[in-house]
C-alpha atoms as a PDB file:
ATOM      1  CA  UNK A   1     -45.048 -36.922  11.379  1.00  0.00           C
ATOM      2  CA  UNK A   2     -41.161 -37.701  11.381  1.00  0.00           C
ATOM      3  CA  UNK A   3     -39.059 -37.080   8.981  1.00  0.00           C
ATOM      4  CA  UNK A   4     -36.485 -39.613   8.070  1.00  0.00           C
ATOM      5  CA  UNK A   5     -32.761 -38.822   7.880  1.00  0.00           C
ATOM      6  CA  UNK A   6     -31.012 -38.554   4.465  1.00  0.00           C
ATOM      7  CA  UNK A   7     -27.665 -40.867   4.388  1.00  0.00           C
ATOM      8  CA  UNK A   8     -24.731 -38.598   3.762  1.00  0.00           C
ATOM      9  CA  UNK A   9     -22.214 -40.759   1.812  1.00  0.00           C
ATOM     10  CA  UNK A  10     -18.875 -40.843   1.719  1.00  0.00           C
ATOM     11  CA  UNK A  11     -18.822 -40.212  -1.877  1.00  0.00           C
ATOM     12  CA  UNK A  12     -21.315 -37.269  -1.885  1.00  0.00           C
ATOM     13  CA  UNK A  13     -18.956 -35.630   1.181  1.00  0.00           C
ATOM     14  CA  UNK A  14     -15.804 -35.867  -0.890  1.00  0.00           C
ATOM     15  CA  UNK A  15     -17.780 -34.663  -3.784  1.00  0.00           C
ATOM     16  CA  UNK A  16     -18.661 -31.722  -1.868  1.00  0.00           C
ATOM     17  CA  UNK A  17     -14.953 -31.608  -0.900  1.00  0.00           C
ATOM     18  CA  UNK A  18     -13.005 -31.686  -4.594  1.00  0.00           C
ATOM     19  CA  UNK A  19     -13.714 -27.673  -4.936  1.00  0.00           C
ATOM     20  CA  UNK A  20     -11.657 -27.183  -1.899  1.00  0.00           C
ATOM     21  CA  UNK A  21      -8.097 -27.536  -2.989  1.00  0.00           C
ATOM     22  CA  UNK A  22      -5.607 -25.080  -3.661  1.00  0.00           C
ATOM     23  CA  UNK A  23      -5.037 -23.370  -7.019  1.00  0.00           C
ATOM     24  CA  UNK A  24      -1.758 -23.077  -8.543  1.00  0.00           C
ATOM     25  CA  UNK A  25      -1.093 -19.231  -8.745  1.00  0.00           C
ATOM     26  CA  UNK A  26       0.022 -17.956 -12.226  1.00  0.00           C
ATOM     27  CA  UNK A  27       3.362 -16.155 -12.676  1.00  0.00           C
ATOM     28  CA  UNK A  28       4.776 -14.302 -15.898  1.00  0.00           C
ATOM     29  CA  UNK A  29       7.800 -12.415 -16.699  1.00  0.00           C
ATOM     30  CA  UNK A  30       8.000  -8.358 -16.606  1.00  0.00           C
ATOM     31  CA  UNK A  31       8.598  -7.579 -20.099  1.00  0.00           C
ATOM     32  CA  UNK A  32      10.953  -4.445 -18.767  1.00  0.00           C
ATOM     33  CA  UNK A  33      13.254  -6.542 -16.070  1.00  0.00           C
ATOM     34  CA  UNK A  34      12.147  -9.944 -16.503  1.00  0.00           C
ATOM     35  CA  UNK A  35      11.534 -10.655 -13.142  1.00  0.00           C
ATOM     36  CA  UNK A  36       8.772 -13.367 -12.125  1.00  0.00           C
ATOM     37  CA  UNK A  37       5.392 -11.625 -10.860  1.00  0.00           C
ATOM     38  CA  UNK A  38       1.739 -11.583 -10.952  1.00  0.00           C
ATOM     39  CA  UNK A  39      -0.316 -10.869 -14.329  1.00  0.00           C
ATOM     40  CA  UNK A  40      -2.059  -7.241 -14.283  1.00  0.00           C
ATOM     41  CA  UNK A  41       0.429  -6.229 -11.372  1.00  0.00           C
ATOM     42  CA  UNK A  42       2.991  -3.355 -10.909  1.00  0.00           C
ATOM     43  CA  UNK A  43       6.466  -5.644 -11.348  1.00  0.00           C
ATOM     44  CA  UNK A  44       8.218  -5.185  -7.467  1.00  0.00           C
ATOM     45  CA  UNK A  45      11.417  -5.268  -8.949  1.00  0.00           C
ATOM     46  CA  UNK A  46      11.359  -2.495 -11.486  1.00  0.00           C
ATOM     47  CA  UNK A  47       8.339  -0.718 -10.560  1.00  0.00           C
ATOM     48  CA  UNK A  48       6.259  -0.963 -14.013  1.00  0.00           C
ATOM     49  CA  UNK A  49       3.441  -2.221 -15.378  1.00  0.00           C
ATOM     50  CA  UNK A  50       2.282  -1.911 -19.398  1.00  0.00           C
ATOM     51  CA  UNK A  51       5.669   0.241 -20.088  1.00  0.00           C
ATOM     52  CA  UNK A  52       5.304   2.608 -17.335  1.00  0.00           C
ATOM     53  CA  UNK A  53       6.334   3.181 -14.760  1.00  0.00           C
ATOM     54  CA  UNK A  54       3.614   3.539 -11.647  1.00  0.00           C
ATOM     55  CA  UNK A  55       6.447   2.889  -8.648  1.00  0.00           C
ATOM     56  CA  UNK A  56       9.457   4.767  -8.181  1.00  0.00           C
ATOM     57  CA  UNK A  57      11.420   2.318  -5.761  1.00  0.00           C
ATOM     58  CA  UNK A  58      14.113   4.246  -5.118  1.00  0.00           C
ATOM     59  CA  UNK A  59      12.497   6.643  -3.429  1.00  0.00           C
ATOM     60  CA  UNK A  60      12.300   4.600  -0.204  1.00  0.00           C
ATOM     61  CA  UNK A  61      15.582   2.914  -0.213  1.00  0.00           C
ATOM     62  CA  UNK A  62      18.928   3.639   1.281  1.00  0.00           C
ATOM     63  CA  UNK A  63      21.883   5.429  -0.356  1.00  0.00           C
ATOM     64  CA  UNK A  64      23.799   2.409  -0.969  1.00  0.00           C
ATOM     65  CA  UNK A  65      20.563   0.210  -2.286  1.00  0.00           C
ATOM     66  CA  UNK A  66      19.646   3.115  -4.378  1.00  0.00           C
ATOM     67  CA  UNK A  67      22.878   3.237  -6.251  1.00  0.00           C
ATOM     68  CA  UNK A  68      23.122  -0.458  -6.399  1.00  0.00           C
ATOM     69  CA  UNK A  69      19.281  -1.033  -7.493  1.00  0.00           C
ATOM     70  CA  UNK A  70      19.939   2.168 -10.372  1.00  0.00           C
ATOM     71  CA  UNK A  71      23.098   0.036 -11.394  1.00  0.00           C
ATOM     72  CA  UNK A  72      21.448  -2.937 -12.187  1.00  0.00           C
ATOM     73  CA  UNK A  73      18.358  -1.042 -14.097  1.00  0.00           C
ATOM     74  CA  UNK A  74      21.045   0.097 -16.220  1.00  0.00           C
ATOM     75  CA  UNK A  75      22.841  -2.723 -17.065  1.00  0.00           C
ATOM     76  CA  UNK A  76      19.236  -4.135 -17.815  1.00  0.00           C
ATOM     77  CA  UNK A  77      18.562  -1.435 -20.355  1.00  0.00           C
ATOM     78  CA  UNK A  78      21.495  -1.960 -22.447  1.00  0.00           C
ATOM     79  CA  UNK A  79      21.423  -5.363 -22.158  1.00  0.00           C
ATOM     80  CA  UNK A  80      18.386  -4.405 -24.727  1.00  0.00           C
ATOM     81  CA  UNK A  81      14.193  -6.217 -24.055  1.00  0.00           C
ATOM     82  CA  UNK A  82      14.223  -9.619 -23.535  1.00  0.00           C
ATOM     83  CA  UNK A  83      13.306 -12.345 -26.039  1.00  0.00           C
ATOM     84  CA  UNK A  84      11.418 -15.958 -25.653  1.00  0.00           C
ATOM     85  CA  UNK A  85      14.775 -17.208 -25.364  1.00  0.00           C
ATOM     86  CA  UNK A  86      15.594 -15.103 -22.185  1.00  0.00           C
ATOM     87  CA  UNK A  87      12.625 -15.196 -21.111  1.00  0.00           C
ATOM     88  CA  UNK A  88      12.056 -19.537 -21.380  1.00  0.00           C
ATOM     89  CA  UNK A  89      15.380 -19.639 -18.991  1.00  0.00           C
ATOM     90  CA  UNK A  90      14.654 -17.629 -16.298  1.00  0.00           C
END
């Protein structure tokens, strides 16, 4: 015996369809350089993640972007941690 064809509807396609978009990725602030990255992730910028620090980035650069890079690490240090105010701005 046949079997008869089920109607696929417009509505029950795009219904299908509405789990397929694109989801926003979240960002937050490293709490050390307040750079933008991804939560439970090693900051690129400073190399740390929870207060440590897993990454030493100078090791791979050059002369000059290693004495430039520990420059600005300083300045960030006694600039003193960041508050909401810092933070909401960046």
């Amino acid at each position: 015996m046949a079997v008869p064809k089920q109607r696929k509807t417009k509505s029950r396609r795009n219904n299908r369809r509405s789990h397929h978009a694109l989801k926003k990725k979240s960002l937050t602030a490293c709490k050390k350089c307040g750079e933008l990255k991804m939560p439970h992730r090693v900051c690129q910028n400073c190399g740390t993640y929870k207060g440590r620090e897993y990454i030493d980035i100078t090791r791979k650069m050059t002369r000059r972007e290693k004495k430039r890079k520990e420059k600005e690490l300083e300045e960030q240090e006694k600039s003193g941690p960041l508050n909401m105010e810092d933070l909401s701005k960046k």
